[in-house]
C-alpha atoms as a PDB file:
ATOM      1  CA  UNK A   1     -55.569  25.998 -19.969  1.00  0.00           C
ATOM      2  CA  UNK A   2     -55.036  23.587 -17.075  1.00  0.00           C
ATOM      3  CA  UNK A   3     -58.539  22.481 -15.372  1.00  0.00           C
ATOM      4  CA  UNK A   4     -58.090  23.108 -12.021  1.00  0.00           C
ATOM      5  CA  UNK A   5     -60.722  21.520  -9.187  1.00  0.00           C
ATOM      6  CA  UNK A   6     -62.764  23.917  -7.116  1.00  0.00           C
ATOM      7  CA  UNK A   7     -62.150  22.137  -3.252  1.00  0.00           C
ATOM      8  CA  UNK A   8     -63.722  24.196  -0.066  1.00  0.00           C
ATOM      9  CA  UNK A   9     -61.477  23.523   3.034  1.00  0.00           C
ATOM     10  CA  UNK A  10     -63.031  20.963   5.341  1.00  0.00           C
ATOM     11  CA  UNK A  11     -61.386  23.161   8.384  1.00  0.00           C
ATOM     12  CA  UNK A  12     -61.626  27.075   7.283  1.00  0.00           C
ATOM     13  CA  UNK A  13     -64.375  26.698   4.713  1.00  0.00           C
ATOM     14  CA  UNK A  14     -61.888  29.133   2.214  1.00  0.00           C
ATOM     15  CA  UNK A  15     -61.992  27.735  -1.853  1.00  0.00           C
ATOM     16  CA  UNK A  16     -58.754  26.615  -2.923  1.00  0.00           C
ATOM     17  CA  UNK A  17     -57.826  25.245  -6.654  1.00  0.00           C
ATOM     18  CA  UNK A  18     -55.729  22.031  -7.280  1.00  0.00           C
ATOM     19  CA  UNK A  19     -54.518  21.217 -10.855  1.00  0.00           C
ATOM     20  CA  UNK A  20     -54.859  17.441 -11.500  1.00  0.00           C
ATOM     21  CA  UNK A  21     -50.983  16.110 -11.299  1.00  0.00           C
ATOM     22  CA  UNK A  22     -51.480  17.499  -7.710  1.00  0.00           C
ATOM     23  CA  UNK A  23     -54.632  16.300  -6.555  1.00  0.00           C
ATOM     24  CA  UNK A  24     -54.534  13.386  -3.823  1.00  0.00           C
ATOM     25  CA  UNK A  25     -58.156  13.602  -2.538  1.00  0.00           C
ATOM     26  CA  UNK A  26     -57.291  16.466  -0.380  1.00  0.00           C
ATOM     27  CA  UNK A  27     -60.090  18.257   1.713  1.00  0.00           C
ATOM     28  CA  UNK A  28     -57.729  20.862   2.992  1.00  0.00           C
ATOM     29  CA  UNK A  29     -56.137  24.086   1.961  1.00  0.00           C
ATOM     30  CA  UNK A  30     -52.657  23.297   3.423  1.00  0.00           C
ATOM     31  CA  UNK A  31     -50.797  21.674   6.226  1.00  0.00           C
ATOM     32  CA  UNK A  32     -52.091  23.242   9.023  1.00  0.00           C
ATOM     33  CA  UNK A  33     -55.489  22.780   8.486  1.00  0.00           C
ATOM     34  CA  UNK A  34     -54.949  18.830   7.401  1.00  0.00           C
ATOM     35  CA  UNK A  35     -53.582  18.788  10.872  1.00  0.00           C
ATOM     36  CA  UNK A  36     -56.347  20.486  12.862  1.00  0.00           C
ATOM     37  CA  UNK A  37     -59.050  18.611  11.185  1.00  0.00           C
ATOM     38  CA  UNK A  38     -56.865  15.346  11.892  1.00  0.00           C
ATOM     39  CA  UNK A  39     -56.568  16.427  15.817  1.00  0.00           C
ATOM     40  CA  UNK A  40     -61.341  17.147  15.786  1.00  0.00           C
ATOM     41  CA  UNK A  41     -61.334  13.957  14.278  1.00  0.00           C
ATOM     42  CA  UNK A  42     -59.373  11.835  16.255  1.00  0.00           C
ATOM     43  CA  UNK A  43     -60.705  13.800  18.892  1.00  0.00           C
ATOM     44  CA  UNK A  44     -64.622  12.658  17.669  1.00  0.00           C
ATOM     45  CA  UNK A  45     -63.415   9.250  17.403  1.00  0.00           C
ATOM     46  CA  UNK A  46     -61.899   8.864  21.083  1.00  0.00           C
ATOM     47  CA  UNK A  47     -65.700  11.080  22.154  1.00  0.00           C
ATOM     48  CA  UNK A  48     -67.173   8.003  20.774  1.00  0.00           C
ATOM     49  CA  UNK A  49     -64.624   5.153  21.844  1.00  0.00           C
ATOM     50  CA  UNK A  50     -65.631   6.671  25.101  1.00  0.00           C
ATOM     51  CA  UNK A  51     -68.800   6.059  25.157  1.00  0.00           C
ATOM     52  CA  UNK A  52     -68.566   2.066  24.607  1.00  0.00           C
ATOM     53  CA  UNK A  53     -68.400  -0.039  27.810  1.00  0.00           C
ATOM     54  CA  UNK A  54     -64.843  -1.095  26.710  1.00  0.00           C
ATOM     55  CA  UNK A  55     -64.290   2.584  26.616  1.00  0.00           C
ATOM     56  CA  UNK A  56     -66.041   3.206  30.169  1.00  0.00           C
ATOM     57  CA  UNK A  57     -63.857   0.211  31.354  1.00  0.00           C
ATOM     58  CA  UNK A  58     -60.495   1.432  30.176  1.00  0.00           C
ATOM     59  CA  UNK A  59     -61.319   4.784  31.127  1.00  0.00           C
ATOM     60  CA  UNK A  60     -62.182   4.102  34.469  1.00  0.00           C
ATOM     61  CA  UNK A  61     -59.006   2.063  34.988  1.00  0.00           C
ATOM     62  CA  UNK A  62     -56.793   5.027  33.974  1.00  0.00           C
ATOM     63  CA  UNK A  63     -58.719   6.972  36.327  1.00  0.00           C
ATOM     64  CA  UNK A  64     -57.708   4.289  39.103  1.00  0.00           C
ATOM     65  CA  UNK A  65     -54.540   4.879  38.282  1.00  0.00           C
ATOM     66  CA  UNK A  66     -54.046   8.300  38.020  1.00  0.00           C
ATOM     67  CA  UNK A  67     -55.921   8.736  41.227  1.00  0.00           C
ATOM     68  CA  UNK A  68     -53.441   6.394  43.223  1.00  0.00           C
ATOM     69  CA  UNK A  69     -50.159   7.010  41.677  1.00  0.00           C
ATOM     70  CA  UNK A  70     -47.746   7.499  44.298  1.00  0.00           C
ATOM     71  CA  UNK A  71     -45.745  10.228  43.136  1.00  0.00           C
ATOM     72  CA  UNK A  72     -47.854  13.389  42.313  1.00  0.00           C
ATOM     73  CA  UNK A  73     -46.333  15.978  40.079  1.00  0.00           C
ATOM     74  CA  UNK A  74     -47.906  19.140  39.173  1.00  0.00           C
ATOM     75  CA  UNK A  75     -49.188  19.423  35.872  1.00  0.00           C
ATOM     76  CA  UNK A  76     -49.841  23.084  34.064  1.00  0.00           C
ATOM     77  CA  UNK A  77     -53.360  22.973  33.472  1.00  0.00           C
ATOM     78  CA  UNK A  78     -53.265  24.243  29.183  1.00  0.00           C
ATOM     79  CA  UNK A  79     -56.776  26.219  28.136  1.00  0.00           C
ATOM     80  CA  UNK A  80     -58.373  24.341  24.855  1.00  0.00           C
ATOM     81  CA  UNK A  81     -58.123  26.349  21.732  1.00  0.00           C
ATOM     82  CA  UNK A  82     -59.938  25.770  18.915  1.00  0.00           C
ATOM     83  CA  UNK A  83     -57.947  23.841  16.759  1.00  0.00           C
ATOM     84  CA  UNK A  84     -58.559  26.327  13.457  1.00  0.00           C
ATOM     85  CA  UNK A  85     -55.610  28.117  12.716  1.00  0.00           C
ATOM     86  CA  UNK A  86     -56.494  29.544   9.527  1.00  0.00           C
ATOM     87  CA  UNK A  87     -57.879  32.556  10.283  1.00  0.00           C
ATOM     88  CA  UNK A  88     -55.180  34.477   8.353  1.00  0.00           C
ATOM     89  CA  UNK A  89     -55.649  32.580   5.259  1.00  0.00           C
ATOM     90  CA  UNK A  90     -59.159  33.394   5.420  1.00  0.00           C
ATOM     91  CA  UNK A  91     -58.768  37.157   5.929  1.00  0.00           C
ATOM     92  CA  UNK A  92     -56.175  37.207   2.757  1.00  0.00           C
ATOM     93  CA  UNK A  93     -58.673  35.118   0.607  1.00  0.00           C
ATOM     94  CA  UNK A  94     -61.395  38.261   1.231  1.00  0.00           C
ATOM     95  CA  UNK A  95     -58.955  41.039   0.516  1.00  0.00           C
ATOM     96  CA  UNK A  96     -57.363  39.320  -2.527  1.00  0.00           C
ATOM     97  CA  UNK A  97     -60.519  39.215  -4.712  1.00  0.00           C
ATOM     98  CA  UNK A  98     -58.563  40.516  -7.325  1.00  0.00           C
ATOM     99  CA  UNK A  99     -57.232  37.643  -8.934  1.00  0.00           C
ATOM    100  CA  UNK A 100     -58.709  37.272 -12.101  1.00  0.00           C
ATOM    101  CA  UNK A 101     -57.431  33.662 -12.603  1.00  0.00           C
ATOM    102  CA  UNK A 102     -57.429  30.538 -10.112  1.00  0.00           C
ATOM    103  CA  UNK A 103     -53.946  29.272  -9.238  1.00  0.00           C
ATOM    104  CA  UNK A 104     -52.984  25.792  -7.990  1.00  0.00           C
ATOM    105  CA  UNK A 105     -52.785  25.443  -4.239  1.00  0.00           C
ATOM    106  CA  UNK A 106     -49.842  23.219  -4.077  1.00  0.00           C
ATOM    107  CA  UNK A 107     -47.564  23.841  -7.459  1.00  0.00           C
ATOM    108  CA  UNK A 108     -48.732  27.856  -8.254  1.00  0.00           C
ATOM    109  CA  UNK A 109     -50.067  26.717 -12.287  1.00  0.00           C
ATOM    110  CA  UNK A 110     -52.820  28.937 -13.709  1.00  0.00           C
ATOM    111  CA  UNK A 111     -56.097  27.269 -14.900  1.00  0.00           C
ATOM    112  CA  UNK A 112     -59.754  27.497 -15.006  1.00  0.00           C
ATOM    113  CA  UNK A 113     -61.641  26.401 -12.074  1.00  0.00           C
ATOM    114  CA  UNK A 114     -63.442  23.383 -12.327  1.00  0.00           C
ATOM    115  CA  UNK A 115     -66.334  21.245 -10.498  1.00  0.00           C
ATOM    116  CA  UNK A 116     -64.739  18.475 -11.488  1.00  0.00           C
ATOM    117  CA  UNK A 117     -62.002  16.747 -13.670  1.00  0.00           C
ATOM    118  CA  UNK A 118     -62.880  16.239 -17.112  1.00  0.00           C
ATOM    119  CA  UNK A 119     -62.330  12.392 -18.294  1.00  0.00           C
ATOM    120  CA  UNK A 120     -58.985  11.748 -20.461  1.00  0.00           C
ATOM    121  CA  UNK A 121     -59.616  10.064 -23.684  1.00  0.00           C
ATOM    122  CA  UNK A 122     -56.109   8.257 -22.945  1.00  0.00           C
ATOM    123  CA  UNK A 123     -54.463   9.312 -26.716  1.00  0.00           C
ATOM    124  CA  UNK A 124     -58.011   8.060 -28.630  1.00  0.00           C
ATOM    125  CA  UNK A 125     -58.385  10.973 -31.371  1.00  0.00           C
ATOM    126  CA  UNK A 126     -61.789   9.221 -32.516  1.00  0.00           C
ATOM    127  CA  UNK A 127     -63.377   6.946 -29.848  1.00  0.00           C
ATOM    128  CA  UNK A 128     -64.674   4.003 -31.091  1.00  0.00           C
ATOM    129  CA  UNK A 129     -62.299   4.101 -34.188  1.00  0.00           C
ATOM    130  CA  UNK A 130     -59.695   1.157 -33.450  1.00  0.00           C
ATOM    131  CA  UNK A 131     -56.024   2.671 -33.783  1.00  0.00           C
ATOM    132  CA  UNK A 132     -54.173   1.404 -36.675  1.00  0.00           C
END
C-alpha cells in the first residue's frame, strides 16, 4: 500500500491525502483554495506594509492623487466576500464518510493515511552491511 500524508487545508480546514510522488509542500486541498489563501495573505502582508511610515508615505501620496485626478470616472463600488470558496468541498467531505480507504488528492491512488512519510532506505536491504 502507498503511504499517503494526512494534510488539513490551511483555507477550509477539510483533511485531504497526498501520495508522496505528488507531494510539493502543499497546505491546500486544491486550486481554489491555494488561491484564496494566496489573496488573505498578500492581503496581511500589504495590512502590515501599511502600517510602516514608508507605507503611510506611499499611501498618502496615492491618496493625493486619487483625490486630484482630473478626470473622475465612476467606479462600481464591489462588496468584500470572504475569500473561502470551499464550502462545497466541505459539505461533500461530511456526507462522503463512507470511504473506507484514503485516496490521493491530486493523482486518485489508494493508500493508508499517514502522519508523515516514512524514510526510504534508498535500495540498502541491510543497513550498515556495505553492498558488494
Amino acid at each position: 500500500m502507498n503511504p499517503l500524508l494526512k494534510i488539513f487545508c490551511k483555507c477550509c480546514g477539510i483533511l485531504f491525502y497526498i501520495c508522496r510522488c505528488c507531494y510539493r509542500g502543499h497546505v491546500y486541498c486544491g486550486p481554489e483554495c491555494r488561491k484564496a489563501g494566496y489573496r488573505e495573505t498578500r492581503k496581511a502582508a500589504q495590512e502590515k506594509y501599511r502600517k510602516t511610515e514608508k507605507g503611510k508615505k506611499q499611501h498618502r501620496n496615492a491618496e493625493n492623487r486619487r483625490r486630484y485626478r482630473v478626470n473622475k470616472e465612476s467606479r462600481v463600488v464591489q462588496a468584500v466576500v470572504k475569500t473561502c470558496i470551499c464550502l462545497k468541498k466541505i459539505i461533500a467531505s461530511i456526507f462522503n464518510k463512507d470511504k473506507t480507504q484514503p485516496v490521493c488528492n491530486y493523482c486518485g491512488k489508494e493508500g493508508t493515511g499517514v502522519n508523515k512519510f516514512p524514510k526510504r532506505s534508498y535500495g540498502k536491504t541491510n543497513p550498515g552491511v556495505p553492498c558488494s
